[in-house]
Protein backbone atom coordinates (compact mmCIF):
# COMPACT_ATOMS: atom_id res chain seq x y z
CA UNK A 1 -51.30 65.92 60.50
CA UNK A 2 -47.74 66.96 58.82
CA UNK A 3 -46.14 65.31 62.55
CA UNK A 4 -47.99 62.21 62.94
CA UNK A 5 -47.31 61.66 59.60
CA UNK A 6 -43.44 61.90 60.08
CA UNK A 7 -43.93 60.16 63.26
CA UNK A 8 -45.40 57.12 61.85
CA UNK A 9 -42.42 57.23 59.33
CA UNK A 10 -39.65 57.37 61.84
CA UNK A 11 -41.45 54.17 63.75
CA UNK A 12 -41.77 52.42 60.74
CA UNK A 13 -37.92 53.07 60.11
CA UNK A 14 -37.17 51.93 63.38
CA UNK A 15 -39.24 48.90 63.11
CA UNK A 16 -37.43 47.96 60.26
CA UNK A 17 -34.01 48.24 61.54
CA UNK A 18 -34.49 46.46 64.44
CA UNK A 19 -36.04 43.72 62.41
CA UNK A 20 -33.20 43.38 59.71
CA UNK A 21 -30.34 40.90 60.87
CA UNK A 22 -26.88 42.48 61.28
CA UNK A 23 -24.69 41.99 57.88
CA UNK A 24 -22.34 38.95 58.66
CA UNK A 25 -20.15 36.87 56.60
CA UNK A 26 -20.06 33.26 57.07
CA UNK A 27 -19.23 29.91 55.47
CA UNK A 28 -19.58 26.27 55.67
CA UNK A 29 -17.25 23.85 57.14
CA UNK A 30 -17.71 20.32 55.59
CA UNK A 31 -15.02 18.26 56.46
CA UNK A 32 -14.87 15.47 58.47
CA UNK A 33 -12.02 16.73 60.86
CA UNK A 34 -11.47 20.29 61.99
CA UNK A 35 -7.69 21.52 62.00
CA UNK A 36 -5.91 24.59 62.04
CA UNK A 37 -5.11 25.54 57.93
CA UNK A 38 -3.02 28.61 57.11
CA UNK A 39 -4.82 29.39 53.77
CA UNK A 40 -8.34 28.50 55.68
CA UNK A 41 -7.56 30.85 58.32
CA UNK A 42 -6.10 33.58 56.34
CA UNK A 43 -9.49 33.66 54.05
CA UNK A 44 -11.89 34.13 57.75
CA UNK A 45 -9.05 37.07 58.66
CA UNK A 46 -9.55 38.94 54.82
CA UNK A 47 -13.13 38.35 54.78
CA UNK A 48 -13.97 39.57 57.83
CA UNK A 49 -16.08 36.18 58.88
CA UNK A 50 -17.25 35.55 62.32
CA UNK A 51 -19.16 32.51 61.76
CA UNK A 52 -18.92 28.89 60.53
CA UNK A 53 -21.74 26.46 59.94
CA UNK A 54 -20.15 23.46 60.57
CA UNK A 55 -21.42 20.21 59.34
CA UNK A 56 -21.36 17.75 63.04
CA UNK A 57 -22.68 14.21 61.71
CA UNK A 58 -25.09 12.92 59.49
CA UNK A 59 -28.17 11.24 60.29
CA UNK A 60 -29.19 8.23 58.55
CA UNK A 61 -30.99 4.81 58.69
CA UNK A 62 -29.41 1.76 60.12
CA UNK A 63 -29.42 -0.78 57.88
CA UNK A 64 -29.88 -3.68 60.59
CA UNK A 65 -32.44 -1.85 63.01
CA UNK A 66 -33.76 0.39 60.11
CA UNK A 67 -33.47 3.21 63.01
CA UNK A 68 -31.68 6.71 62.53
CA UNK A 69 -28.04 6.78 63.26
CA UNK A 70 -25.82 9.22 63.52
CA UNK A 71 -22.67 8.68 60.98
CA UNK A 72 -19.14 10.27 59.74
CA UNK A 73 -19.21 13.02 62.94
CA UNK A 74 -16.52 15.38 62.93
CA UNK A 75 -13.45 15.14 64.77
CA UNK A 76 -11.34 18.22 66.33
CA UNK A 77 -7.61 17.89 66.02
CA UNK A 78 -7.38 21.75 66.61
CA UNK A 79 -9.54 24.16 68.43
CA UNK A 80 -11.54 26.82 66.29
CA UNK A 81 -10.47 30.57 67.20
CA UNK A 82 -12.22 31.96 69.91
CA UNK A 83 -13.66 34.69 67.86
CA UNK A 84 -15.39 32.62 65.62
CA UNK A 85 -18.90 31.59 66.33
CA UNK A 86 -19.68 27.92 65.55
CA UNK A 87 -23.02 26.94 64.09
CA UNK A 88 -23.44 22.62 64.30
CA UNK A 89 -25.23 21.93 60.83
CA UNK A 90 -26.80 18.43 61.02
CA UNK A 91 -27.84 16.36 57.88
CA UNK A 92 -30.46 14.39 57.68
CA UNK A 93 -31.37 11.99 54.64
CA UNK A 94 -34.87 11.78 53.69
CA UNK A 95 -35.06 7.86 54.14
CA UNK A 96 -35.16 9.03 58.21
CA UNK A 97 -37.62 11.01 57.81
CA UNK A 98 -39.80 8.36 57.23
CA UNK A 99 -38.74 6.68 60.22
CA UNK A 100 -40.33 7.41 63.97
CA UNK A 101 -38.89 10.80 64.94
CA UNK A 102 -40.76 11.59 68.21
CA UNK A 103 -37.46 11.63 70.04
CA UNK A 104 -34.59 12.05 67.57
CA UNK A 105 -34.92 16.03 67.90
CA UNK A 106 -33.89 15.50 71.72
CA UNK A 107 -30.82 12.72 71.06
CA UNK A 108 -29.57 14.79 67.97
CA UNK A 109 -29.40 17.98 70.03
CA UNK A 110 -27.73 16.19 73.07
CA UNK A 111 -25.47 14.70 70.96
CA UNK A 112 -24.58 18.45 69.62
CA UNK A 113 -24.63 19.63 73.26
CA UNK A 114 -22.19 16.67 73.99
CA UNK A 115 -19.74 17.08 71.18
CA UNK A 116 -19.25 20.75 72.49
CA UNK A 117 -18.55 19.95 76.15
CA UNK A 118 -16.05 17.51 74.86
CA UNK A 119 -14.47 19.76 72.70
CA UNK A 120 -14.26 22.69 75.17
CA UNK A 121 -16.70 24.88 72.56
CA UNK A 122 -19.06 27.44 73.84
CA UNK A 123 -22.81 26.60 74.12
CA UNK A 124 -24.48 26.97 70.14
CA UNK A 125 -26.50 29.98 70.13
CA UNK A 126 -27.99 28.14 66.81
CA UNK A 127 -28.29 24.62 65.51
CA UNK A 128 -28.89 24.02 61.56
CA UNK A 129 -30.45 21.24 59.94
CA UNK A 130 -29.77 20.15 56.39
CA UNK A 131 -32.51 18.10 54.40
CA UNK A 132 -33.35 17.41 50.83
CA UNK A 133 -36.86 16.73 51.98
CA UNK A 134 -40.11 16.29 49.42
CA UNK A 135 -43.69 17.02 49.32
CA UNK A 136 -43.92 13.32 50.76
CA UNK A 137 -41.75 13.87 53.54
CA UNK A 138 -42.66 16.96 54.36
CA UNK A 139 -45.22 16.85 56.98
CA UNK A 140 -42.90 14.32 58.96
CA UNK A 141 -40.33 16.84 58.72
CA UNK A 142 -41.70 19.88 60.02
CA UNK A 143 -43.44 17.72 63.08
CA UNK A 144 -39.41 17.21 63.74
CA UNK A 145 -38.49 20.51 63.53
CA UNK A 146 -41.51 21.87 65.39
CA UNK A 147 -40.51 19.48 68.55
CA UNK A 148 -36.51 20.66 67.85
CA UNK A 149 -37.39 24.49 67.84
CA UNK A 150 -39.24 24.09 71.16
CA UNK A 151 -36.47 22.03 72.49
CA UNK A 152 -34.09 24.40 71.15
CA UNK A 153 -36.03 27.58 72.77
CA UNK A 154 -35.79 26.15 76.33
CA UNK A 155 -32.38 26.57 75.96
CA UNK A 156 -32.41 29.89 73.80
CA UNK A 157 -30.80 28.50 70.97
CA UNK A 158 -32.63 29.09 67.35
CA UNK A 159 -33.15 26.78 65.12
CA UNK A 160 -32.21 27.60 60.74
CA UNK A 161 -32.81 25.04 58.16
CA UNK A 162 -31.50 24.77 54.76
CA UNK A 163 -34.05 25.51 51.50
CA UNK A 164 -33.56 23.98 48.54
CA UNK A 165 -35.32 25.80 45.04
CA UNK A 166 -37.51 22.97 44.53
CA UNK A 167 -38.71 23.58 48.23
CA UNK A 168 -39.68 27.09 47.78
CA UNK A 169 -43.04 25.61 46.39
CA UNK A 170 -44.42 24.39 49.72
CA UNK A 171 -44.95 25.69 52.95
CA UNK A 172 -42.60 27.54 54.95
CA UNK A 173 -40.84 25.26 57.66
CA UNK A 174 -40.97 25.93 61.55
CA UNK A 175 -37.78 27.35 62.03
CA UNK A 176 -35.95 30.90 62.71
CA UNK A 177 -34.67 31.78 59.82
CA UNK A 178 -33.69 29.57 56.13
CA UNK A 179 -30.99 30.01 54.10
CA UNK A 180 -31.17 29.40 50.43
CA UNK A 181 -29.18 26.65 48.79
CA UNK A 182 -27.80 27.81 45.68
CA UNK A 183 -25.67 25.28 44.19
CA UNK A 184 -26.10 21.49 43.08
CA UNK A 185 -28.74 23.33 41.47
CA UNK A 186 -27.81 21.11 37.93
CA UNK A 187 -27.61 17.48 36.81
CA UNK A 188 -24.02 16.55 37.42
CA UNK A 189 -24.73 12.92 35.64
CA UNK A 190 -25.19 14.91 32.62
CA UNK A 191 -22.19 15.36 31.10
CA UNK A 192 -23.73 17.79 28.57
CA UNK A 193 -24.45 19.94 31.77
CA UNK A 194 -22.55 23.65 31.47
CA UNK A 195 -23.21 24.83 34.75
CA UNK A 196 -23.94 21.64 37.86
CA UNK A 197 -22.80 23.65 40.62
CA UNK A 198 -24.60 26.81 39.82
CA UNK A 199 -26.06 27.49 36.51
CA UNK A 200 -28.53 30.72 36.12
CA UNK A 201 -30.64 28.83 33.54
CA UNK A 202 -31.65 25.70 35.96
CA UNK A 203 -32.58 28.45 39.02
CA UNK A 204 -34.61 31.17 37.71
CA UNK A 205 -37.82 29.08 36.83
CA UNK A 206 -38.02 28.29 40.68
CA UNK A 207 -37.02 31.81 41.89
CA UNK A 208 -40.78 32.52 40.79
CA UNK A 209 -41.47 31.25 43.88
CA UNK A 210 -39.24 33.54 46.37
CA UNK A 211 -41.29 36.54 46.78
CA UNK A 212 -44.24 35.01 48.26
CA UNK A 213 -41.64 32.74 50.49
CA UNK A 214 -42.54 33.71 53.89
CA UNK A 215 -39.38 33.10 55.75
CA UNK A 216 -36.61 35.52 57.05
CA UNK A 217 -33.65 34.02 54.31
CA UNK A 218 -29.87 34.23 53.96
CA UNK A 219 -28.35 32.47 51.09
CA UNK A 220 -25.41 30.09 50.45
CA UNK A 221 -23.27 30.26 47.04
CA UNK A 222 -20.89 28.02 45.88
CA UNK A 223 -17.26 28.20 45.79
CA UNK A 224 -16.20 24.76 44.91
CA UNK A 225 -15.41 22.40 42.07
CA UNK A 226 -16.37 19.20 41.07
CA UNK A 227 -14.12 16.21 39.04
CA UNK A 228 -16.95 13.81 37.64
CA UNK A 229 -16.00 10.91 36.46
CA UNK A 230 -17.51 8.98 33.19
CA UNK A 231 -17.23 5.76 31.59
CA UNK A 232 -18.40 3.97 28.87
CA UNK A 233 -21.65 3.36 30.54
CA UNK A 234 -22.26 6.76 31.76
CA UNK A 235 -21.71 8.33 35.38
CA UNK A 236 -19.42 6.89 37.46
CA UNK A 237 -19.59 9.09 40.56
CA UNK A 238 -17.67 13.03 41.58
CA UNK A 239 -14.10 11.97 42.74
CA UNK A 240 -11.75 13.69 45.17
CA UNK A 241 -9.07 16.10 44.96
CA UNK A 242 -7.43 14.51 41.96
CA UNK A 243 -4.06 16.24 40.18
CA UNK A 244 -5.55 16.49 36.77
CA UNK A 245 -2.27 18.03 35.55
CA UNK A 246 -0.52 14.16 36.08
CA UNK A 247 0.31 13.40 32.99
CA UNK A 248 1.05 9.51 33.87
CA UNK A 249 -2.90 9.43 34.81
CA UNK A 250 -4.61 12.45 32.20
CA UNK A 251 -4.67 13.09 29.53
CA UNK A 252 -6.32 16.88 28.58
CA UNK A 253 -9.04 16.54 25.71
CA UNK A 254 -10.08 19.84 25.85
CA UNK A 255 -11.43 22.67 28.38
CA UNK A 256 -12.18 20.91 31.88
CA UNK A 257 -12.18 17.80 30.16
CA UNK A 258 -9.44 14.91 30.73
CA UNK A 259 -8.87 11.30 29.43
CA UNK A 260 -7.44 8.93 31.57
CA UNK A 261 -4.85 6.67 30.52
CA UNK A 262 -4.06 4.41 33.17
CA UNK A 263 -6.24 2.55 35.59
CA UNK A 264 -6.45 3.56 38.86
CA UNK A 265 -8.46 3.23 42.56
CA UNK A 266 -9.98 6.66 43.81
CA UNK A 267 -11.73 8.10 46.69
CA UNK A 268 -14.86 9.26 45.70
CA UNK A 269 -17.01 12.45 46.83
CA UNK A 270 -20.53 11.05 46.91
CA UNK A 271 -20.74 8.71 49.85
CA UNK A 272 -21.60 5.14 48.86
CA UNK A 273 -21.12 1.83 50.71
CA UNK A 274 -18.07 1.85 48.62
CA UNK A 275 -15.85 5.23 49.34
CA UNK A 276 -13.52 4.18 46.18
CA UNK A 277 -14.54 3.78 42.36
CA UNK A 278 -11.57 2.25 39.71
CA UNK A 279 -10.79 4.84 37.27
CA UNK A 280 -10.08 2.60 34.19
CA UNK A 281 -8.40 3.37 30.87
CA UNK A 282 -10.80 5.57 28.27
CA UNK A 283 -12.62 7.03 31.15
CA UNK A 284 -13.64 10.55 31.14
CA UNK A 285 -13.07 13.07 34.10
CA UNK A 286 -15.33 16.59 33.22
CA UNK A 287 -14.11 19.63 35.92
CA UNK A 288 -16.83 21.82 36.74
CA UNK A 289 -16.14 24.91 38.88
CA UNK A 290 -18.24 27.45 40.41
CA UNK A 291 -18.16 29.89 37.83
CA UNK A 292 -18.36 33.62 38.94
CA UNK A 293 -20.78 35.02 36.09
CA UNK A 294 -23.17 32.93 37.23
CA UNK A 295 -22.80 33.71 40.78
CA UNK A 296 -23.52 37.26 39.85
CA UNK A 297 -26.20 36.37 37.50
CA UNK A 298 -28.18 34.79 40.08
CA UNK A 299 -27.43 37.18 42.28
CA UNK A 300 -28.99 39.89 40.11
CA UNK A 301 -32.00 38.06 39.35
CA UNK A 302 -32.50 37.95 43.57
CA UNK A 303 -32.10 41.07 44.37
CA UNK A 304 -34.96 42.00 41.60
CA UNK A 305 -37.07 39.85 43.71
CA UNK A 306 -36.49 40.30 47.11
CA UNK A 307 -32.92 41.79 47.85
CA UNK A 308 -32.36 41.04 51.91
CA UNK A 309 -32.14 37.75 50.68
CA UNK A 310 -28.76 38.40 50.12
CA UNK A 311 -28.31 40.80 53.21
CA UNK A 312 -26.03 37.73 54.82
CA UNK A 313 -23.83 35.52 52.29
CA UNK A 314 -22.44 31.96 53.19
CA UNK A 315 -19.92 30.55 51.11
CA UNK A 316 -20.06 27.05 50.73
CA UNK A 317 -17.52 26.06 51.35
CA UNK A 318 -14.03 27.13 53.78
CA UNK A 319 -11.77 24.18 52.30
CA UNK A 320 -8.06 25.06 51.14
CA UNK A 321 -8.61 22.97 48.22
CA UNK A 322 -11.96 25.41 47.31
CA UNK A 323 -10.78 28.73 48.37
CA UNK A 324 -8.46 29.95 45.32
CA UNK A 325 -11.29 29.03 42.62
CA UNK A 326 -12.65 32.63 43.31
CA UNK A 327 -10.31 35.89 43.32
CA UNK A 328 -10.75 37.79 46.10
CA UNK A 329 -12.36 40.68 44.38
CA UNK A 330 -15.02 38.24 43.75
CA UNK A 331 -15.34 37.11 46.55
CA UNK A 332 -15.82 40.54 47.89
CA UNK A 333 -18.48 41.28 45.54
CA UNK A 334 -20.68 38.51 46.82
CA UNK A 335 -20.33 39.51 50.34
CA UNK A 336 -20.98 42.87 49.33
CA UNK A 337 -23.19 42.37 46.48
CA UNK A 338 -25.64 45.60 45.22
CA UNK A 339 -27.02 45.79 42.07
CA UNK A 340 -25.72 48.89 40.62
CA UNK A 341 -25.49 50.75 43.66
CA UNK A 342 -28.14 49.89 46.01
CA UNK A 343 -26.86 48.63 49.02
CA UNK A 344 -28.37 45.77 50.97
């Protein structure tokens, strides 16, 4: 009894280890062209990261045909290095999904297929899809990624899909694996708004719904900052890159927070039919960054819940602009998180 007991042990061990993913870290790639960066590349070599999800196109509707299109697809000015594997993330806006998709799952994964020949970049052993999809949507959405995953399988390529928290209410989508989106988790209109990117307040009510969640998960953390922009009406949109240390532009009003004092055209982040907002006189720019504590707050609160969520960290995202508003100890301590000494 004492050796079929210890048999059924060791099995069970084994089972387990063959069914948990190997640890990898990995990050997103967001831009609209891919180069060569010294301070991108350097942060792949420290950390040790093997793989990039990296955004191809976006899918949305046409406004004259009212069909899906694809739109803003990335350009290569440099090739990626060899030893890093390349995931093509696809976004698709929820408008499409109301559209006809019987054969979009076929043209979107040529396209990928295409875009890779071109570009001289081995076959994708994985394609993921990005969607802020709704209860309403929903059933359109996983008939799309039921005829993608079969698609996909012909070929031997799986098939992830972003999660939201507000998704982790519904059913689980047809799909290989998710990966938890944690950031844009607050209302960035709200100026009054501590934490946008990441605030542990605004995700633990829907973490509730994570250990019942069905779905093998990896999650995605923040890294970035945001510049929103108010006027006297409220918000105006998140604009780009600005030097908020320009004094013939800013003026600092206190922590984050910056008047400006002369008028100017920007590029914006959000993309609208207009990719520039005017920055006028008395407007108010509020800098939000992804704020560490936070990070490991939410962390915490996972691993109390079900811990091999965070077995494989992405960091969204790998831009040079992004990188340096985490130290590298923290950054090491998400891609190695435990909670006080258990290790995932």
């Amino acid at each position: 009894m004492k050796n079929l007991l210890l048999t059924l042990l060791l099995l069970a061990a084994v089972s387990c280890a063959e069914n948990q993913e190997p640890k990898e870290n990995s990050v997103y790639f967001w831009k609209t062209v891919y180069k060569n960066d010294s301070t991108e590349n350097d942060f792949l070599t420290r950390h040790q990261i093997k793989k990039i999800y990296m955004r191809y196109f976006d899918v949305i509707v046409d406004k004259k045909t009212q069909k899906p299109k694809p739109n803003a697809t990335i350009t290569f000015k440099d090739h990626p290095k060899e030893d890093i594997e390349i995931i093509p993330t696809v976004f698709i806006t929820e408008n499409c999904i109301q559209k006809n998709l019987d054969t979009l799952y076929k043209t979107l994964a040529d396209r990928i297929f295409q875009i890779n020949k071109t570009h001289k970049i081995p076959q994708a052993k994985e394609i993921q899809i990005d969607c802020d999809f709704t209860a309403k949507s929903m059933k359109k959405y996983y008939n799309f990624l039921s005829l993608l995953k079969n698609y996909l399988k012909e070929k031997d390529i799986k098939l992830s899909v972003t999660v939201r928290l507000h998704q982790l209410s519904m059913e689980v989508p047809p799909c290989d694996y998710g990966v938890l989106m944690l950031y844009n988790t607050g209302n960035y209109r709200d100026k009054t708004c501590e934490n946008p990117i990441l605030g542990f307040k605004e995700v633990k009510p829907y973490l509730k719904h994570l250990k019942k969640y069905r779905l093998k998960m990896r999650t995605a953390l923040p890294n970035f900052k945001w510049q929103i922009l108010f006027g006297k009406n409220g918000f105006k949109n998140i604009v780009y890159n600005q030097d908020l240390s320009d004094s013939t532009l800013f003026q600092k009003a206190g922590d984050g927070v910056f008047r400006v004092i002369r008028s100017k055209d920007i590029p914006v982040y959000i993309s609208t039919e207009a990719f520039n907002v005017m920055m006028s006189i008395s407007d108010t720019v509020y800098e939000k960054k992804a704020d560490f504590k936070e990070i490991e707050k939410v962390m915490t609160e996972i691993a109390a819940i079900k811990k091999d969520v965070l077995n494989n960290t992405i960091i969204y995202d790998l831009n040079s602009n992004n990188i340096n508003n985490l130290t590298i100890k923290e950054y090491e301590k998400i891609f190695n998180f435990d909670d006080g000494g258990a290790a995932f």
